[in-house]
PDB file of N, CA and C in Angstrom:
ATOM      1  N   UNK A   1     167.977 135.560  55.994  1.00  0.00           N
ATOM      2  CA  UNK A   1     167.250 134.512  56.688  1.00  0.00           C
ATOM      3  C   UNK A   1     166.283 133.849  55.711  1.00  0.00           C
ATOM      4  N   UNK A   2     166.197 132.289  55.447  1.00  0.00           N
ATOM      5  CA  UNK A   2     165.586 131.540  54.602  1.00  0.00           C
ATOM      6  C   UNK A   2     164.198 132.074  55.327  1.00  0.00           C
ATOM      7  N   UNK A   3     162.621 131.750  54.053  1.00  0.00           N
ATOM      8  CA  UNK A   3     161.513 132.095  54.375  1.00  0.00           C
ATOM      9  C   UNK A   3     161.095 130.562  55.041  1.00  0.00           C
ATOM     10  N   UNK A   4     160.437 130.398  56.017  1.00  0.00           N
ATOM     11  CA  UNK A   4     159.989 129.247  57.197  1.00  0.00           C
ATOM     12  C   UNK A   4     158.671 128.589  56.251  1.00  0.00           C
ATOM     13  N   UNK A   5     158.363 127.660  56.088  1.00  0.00           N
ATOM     14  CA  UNK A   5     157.362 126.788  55.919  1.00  0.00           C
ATOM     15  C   UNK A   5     156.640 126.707  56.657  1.00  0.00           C
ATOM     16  N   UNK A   6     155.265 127.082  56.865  1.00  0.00           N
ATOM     17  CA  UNK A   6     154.031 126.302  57.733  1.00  0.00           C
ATOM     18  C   UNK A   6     153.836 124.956  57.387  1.00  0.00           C
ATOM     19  N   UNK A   7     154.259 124.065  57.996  1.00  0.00           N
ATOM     20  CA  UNK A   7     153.883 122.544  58.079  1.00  0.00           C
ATOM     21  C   UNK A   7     154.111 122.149  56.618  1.00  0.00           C
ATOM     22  N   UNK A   8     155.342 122.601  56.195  1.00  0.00           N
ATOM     23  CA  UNK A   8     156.279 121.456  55.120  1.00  0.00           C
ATOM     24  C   UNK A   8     155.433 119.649  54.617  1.00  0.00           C
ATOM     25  N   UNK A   9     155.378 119.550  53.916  1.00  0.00           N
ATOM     26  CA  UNK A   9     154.767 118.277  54.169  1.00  0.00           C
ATOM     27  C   UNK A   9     156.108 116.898  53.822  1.00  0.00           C
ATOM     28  N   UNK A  10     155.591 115.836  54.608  1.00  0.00           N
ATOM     29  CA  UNK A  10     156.649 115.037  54.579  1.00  0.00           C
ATOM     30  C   UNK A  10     157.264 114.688  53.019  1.00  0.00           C
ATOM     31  N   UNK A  11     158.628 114.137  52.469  1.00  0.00           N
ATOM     32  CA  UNK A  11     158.736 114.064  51.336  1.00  0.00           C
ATOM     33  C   UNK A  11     157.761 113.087  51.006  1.00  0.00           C
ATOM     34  N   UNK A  12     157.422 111.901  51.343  1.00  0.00           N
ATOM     35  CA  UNK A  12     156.623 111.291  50.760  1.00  0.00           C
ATOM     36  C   UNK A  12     155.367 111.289  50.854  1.00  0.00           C
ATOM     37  N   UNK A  13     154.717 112.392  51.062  1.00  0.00           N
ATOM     38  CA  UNK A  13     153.462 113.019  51.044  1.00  0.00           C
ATOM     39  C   UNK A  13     153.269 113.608  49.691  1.00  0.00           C
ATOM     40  N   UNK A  14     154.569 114.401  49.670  1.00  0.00           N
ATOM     41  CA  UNK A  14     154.828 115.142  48.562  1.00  0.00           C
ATOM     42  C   UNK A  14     154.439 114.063  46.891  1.00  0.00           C
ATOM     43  N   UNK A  15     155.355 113.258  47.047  1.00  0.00           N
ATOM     44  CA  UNK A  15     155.972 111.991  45.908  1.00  0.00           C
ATOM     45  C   UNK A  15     154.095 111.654  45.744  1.00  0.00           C
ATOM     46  N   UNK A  16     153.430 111.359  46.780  1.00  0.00           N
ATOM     47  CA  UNK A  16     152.019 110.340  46.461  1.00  0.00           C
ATOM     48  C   UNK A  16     151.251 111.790  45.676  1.00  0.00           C
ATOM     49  N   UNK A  17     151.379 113.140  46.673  1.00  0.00           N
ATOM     50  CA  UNK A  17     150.585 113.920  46.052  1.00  0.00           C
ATOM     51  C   UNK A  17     151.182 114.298  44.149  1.00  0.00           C
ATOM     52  N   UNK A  18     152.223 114.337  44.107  1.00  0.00           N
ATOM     53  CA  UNK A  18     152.818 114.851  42.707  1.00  0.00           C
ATOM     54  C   UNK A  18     153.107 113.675  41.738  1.00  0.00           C
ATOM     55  N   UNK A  19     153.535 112.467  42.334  1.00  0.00           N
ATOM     56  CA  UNK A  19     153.862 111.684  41.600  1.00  0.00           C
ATOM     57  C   UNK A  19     152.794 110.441  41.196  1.00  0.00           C
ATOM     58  N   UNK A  20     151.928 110.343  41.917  1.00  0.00           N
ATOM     59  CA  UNK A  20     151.112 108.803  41.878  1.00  0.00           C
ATOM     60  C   UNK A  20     149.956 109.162  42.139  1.00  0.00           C
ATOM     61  N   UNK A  21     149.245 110.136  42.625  1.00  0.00           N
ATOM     62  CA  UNK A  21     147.959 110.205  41.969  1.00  0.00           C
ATOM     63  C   UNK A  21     147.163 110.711  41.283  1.00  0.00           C
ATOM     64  N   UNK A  22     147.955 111.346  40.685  1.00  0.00           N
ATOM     65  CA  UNK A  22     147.794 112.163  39.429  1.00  0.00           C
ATOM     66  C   UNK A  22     147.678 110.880  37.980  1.00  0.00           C
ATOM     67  N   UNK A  23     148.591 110.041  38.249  1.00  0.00           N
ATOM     68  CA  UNK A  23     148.330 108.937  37.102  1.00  0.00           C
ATOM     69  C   UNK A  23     147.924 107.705  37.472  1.00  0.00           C
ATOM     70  N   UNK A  24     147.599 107.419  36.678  1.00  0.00           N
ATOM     71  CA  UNK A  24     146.354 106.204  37.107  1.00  0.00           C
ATOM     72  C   UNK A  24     147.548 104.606  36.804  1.00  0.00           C
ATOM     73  N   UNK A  25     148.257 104.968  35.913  1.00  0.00           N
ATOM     74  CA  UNK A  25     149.380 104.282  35.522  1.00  0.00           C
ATOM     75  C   UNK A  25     150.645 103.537  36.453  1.00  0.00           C
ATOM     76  N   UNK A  26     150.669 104.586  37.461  1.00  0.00           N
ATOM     77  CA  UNK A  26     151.955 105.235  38.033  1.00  0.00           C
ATOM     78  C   UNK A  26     151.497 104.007  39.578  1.00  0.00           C
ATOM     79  N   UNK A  27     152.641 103.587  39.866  1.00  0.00           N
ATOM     80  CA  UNK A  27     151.819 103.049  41.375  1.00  0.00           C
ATOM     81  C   UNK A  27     153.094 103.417  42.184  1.00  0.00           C
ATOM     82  N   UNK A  28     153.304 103.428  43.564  1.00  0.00           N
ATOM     83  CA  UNK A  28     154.523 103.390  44.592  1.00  0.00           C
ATOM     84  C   UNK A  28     155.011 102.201  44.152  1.00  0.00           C
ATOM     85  N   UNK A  29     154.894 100.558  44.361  1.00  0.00           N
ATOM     86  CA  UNK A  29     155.693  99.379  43.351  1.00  0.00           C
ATOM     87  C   UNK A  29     156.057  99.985  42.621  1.00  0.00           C
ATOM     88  N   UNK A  30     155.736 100.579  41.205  1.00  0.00           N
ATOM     89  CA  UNK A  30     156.106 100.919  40.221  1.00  0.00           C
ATOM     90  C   UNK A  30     157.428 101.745  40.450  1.00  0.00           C
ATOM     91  N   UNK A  31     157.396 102.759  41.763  1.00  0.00           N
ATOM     92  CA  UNK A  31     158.306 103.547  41.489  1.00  0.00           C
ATOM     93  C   UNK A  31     159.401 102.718  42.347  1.00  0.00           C
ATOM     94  N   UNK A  32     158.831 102.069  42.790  1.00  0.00           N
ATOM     95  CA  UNK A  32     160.230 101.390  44.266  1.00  0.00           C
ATOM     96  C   UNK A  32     160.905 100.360  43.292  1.00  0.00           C
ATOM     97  N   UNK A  33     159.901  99.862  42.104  1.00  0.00           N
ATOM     98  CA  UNK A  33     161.442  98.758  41.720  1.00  0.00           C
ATOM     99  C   UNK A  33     162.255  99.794  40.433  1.00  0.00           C
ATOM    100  N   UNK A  34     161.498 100.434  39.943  1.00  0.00           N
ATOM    101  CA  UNK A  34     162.501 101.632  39.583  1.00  0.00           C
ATOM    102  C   UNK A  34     163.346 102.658  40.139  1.00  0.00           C
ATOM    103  N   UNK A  35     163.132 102.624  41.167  1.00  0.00           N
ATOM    104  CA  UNK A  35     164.327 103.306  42.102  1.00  0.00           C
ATOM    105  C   UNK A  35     165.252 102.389  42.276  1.00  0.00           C
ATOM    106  N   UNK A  36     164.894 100.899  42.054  1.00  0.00           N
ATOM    107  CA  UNK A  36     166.062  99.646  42.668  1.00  0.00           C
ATOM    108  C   UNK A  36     165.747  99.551  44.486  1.00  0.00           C
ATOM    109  N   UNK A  37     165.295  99.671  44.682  1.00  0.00           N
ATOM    110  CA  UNK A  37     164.694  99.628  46.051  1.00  0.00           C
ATOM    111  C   UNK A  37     163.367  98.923  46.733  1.00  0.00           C
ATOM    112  N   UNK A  38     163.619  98.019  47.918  1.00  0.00           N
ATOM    113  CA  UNK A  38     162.300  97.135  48.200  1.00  0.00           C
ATOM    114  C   UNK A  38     161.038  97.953  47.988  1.00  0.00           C
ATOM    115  N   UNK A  39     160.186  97.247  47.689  1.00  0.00           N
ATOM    116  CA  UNK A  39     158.758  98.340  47.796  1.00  0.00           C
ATOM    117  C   UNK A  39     158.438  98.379  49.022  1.00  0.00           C
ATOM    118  N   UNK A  40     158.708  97.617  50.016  1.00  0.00           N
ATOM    119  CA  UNK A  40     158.205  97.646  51.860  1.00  0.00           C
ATOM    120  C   UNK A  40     159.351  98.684  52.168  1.00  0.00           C
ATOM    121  N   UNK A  41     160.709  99.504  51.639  1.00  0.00           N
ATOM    122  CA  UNK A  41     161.371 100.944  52.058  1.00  0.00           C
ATOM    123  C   UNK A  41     160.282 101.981  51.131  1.00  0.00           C
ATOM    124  N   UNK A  42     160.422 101.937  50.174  1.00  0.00           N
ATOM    125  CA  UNK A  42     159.888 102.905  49.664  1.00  0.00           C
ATOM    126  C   UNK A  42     157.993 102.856  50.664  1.00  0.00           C
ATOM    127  N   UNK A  43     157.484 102.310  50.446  1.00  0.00           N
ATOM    128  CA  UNK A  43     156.143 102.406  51.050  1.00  0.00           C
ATOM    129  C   UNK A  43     156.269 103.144  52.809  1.00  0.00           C
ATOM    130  N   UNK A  44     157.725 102.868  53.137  1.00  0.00           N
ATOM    131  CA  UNK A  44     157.470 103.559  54.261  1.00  0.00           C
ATOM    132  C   UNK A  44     157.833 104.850  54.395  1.00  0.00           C
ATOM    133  N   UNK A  45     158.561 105.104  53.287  1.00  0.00           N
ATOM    134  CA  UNK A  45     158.643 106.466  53.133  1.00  0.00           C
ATOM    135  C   UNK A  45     157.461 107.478  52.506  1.00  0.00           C
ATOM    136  N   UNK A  46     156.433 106.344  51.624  1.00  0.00           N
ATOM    137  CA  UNK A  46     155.164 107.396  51.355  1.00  0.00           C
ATOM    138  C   UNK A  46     154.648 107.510  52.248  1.00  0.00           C
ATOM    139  N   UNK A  47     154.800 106.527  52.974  1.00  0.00           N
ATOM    140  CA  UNK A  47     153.882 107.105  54.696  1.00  0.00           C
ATOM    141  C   UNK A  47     154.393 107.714  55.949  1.00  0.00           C
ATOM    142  N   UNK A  48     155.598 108.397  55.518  1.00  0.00           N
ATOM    143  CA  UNK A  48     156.433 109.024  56.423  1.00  0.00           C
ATOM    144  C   UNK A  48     156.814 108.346  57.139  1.00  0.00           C
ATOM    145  N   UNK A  49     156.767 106.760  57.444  1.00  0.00           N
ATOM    146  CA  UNK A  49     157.762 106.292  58.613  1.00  0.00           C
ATOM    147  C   UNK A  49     159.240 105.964  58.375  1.00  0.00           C
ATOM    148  N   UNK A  50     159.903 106.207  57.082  1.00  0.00           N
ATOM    149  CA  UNK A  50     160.763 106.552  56.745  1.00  0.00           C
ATOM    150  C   UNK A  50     161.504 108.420  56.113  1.00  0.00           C
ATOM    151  N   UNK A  51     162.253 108.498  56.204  1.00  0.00           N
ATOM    152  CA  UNK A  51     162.775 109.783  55.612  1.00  0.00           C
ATOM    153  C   UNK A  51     164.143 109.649  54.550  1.00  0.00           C
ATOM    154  N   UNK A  52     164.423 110.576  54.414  1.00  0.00           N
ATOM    155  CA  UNK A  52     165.159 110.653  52.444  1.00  0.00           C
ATOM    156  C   UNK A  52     166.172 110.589  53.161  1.00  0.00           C
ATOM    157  N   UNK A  53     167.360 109.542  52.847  1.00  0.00           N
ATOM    158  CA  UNK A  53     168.498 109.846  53.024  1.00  0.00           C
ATOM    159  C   UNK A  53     169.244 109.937  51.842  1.00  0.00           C
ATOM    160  N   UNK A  54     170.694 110.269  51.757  1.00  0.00           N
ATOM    161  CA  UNK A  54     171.393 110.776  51.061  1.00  0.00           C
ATOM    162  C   UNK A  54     171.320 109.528  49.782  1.00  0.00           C
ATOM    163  N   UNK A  55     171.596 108.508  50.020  1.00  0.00           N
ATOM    164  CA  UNK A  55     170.947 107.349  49.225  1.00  0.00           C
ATOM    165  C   UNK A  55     169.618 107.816  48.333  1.00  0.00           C
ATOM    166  N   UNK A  56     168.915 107.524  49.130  1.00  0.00           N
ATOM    167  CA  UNK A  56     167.463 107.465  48.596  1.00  0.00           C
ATOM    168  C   UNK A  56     167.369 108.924  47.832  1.00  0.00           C
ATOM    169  N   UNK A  57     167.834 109.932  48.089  1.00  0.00           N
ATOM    170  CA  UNK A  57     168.021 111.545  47.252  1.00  0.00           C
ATOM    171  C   UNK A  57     168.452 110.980  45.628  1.00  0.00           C
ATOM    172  N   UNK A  58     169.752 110.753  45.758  1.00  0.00           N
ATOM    173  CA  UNK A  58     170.182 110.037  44.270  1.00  0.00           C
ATOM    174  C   UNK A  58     169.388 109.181  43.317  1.00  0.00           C
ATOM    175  N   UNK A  59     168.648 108.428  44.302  1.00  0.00           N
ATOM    176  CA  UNK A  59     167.585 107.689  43.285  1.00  0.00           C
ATOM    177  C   UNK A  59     166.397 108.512  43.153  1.00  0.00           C
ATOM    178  N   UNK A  60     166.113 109.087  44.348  1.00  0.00           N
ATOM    179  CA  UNK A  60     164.634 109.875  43.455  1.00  0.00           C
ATOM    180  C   UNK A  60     164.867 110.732  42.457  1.00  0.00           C
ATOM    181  N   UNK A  61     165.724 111.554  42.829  1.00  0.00           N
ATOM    182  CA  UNK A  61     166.255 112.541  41.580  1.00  0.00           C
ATOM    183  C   UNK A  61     166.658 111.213  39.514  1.00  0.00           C
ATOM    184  N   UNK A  62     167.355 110.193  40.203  1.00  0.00           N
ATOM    185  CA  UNK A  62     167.121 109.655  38.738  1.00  0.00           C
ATOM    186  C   UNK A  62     165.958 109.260  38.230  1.00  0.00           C
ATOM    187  N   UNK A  63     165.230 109.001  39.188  1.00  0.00           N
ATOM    188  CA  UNK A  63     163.828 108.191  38.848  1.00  0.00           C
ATOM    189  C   UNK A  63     162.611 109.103  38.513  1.00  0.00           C
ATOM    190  N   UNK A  64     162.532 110.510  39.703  1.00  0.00           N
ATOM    191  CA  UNK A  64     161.304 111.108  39.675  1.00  0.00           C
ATOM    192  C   UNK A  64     161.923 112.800  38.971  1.00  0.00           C
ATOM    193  N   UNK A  65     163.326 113.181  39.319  1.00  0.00           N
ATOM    194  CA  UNK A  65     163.789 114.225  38.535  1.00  0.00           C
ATOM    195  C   UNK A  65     164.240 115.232  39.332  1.00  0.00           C
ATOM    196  N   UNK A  66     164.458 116.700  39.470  1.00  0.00           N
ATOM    197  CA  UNK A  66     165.087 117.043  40.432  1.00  0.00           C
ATOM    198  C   UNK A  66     166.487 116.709  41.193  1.00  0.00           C
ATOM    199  N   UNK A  67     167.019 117.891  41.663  1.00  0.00           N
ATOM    200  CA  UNK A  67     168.344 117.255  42.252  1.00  0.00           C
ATOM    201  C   UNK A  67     168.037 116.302  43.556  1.00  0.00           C
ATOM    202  N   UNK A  68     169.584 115.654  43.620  1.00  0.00           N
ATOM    203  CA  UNK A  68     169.143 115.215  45.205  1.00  0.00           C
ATOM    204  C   UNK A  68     169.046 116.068  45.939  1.00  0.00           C
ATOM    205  N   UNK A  69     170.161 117.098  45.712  1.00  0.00           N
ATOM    206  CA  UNK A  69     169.854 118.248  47.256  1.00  0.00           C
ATOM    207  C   UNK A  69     168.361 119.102  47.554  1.00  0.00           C
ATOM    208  N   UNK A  70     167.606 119.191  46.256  1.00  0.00           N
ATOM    209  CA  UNK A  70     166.566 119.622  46.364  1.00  0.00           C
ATOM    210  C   UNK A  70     165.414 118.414  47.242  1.00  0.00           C
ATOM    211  N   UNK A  71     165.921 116.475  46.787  1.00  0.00           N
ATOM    212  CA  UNK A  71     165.503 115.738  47.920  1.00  0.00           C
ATOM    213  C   UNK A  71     165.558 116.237  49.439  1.00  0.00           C
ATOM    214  N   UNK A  72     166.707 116.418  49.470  1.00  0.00           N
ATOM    215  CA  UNK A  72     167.169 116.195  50.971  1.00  0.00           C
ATOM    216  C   UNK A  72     166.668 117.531  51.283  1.00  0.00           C
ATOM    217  N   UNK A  73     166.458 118.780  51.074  1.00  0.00           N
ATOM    218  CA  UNK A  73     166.548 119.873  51.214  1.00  0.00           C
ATOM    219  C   UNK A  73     164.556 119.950  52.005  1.00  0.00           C
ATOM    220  N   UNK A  74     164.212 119.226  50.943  1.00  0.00           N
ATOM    221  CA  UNK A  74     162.542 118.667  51.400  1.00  0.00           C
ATOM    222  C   UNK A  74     162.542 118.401  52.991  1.00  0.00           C
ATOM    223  N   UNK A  75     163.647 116.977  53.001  1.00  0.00           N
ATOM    224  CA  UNK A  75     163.488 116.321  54.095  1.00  0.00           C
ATOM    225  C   UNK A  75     163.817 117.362  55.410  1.00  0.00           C
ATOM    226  N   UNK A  76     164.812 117.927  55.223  1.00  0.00           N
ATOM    227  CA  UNK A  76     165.543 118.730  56.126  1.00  0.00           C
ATOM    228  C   UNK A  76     164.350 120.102  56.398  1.00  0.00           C
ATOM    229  N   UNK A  77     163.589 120.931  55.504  1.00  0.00           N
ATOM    230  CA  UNK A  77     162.279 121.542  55.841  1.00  0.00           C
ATOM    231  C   UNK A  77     161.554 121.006  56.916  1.00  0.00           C
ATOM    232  N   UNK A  78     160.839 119.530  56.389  1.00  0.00           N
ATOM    233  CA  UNK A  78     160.076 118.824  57.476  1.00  0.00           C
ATOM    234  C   UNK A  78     160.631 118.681  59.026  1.00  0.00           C
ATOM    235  N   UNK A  79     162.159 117.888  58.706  1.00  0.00           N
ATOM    236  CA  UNK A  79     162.727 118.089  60.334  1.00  0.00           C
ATOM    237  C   UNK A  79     162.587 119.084  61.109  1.00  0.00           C
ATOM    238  N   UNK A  80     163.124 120.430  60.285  1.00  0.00           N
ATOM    239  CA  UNK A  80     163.113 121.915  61.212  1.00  0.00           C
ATOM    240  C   UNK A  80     161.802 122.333  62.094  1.00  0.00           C
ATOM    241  N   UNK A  81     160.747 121.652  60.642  1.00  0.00           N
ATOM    242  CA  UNK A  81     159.531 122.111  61.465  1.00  0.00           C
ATOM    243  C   UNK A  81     159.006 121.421  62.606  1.00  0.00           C
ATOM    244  N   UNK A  82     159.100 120.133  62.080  1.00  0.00           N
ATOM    245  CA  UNK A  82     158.859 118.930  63.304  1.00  0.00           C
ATOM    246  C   UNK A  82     159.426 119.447  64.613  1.00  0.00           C
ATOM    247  N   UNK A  83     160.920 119.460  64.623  1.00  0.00           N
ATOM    248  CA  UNK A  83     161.385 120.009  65.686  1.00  0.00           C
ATOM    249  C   UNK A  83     161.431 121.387  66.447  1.00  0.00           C
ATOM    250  N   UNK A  84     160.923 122.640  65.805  1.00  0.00           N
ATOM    251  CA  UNK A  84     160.087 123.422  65.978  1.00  0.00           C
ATOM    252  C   UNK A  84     158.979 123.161  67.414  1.00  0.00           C
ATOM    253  N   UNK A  85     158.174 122.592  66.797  1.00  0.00           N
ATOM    254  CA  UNK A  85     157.169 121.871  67.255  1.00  0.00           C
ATOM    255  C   UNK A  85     157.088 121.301  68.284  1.00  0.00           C
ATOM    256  N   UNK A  86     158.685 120.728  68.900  1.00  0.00           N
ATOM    257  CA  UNK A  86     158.615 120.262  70.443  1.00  0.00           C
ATOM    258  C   UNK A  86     159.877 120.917  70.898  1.00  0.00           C
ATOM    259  N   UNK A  87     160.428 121.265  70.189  1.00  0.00           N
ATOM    260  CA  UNK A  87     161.768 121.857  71.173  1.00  0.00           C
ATOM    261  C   UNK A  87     161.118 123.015  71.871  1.00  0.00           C
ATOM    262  N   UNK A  88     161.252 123.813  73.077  1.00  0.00           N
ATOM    263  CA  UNK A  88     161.386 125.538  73.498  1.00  0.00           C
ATOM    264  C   UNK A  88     162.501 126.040  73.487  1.00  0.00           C
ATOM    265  N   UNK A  89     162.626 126.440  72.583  1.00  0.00           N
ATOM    266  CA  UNK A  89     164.130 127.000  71.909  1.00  0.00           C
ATOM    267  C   UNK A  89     163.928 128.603  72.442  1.00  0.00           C
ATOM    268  N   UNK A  90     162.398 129.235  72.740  1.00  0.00           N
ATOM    269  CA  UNK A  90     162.640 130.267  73.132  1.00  0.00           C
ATOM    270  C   UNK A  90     163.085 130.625  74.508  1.00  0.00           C
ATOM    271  N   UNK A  91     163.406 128.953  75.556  1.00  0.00           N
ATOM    272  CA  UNK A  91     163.378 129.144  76.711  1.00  0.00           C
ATOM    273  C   UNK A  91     165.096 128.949  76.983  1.00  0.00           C
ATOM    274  N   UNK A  92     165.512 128.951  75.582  1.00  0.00           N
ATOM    275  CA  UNK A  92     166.881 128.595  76.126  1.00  0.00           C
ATOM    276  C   UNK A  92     167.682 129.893  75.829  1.00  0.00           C
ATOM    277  N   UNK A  93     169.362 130.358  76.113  1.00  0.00           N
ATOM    278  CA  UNK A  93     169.398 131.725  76.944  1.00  0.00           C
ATOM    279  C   UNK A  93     171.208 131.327  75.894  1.00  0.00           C
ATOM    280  N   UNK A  94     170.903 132.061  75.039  1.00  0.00           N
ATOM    281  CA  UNK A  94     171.648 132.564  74.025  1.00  0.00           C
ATOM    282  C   UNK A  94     173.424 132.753  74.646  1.00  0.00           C
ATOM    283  N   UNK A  95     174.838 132.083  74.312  1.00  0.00           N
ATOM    284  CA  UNK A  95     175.968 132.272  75.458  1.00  0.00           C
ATOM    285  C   UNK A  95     176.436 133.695  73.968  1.00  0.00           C
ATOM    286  N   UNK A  96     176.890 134.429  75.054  1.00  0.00           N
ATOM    287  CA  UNK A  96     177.282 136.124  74.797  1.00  0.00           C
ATOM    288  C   UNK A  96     179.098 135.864  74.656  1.00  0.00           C
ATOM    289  N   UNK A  97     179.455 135.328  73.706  1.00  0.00           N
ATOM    290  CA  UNK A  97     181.096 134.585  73.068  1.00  0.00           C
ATOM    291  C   UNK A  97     181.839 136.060  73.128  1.00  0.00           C
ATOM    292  N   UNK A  98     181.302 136.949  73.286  1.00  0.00           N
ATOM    293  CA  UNK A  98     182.049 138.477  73.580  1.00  0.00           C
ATOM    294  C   UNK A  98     182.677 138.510  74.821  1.00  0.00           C
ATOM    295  N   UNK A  99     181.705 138.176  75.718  1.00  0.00           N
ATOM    296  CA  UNK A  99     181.783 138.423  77.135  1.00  0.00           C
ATOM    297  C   UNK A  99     182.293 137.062  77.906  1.00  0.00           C
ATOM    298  N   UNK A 100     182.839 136.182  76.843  1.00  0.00           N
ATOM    299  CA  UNK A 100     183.132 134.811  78.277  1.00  0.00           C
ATOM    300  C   UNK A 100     185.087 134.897  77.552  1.00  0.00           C
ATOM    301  N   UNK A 101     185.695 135.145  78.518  1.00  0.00           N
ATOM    302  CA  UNK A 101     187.296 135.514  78.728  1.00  0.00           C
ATOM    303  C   UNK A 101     187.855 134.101  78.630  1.00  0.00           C
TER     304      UNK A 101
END
């Protein structure tokens, strides 16, 4: 069983904390026309109203480094937990594939 994340942070939480403010150089523009991508997608993904798709994985990995699957792998953390968070998964009642003929 994989180890669970307490509150994963969104990928582009991640990107502003590791990638852009650490350098004074570095801006989100900067990285969105180097990804080849509008800066109004990328900006919505530093603010989480976007998420990594399989697309956008390939370019961060050329641009910022890392695989894509380690992208997507981010994104897919955040979902689990998000959904965590509102599903009651403990209220739902497990089907017993032994016992149905």
């Amino acid at each position: 069983m994989a180890l669970q994340q307490h509150n994963p942070p969104h990928p582009g939480a991640l990107i502003q904390r590791t990638y852009i403010k650490p350098f004074r150089e570095i801006s989100g523009n900067n990285i969105a026309d180097r990804l080849g991508v509008a800066r109004s997608t990328f900006n919505r993904l530093l603010n989480g109203v976007s998420d990594v798709s399989p697309e956008m994985a390939v370019r961060l990995s050329g641009v910022l480094g890392g695989s894509a699957e380690s992208w997507l792998t981010l994104q897919e953390s955040y979902d689990l937990w998000k959904a965590r968070q509102t599903v009651d998964w403990q209220s739902l009642e497990r089907i017993n594939f032994n016992k149905v003929a």
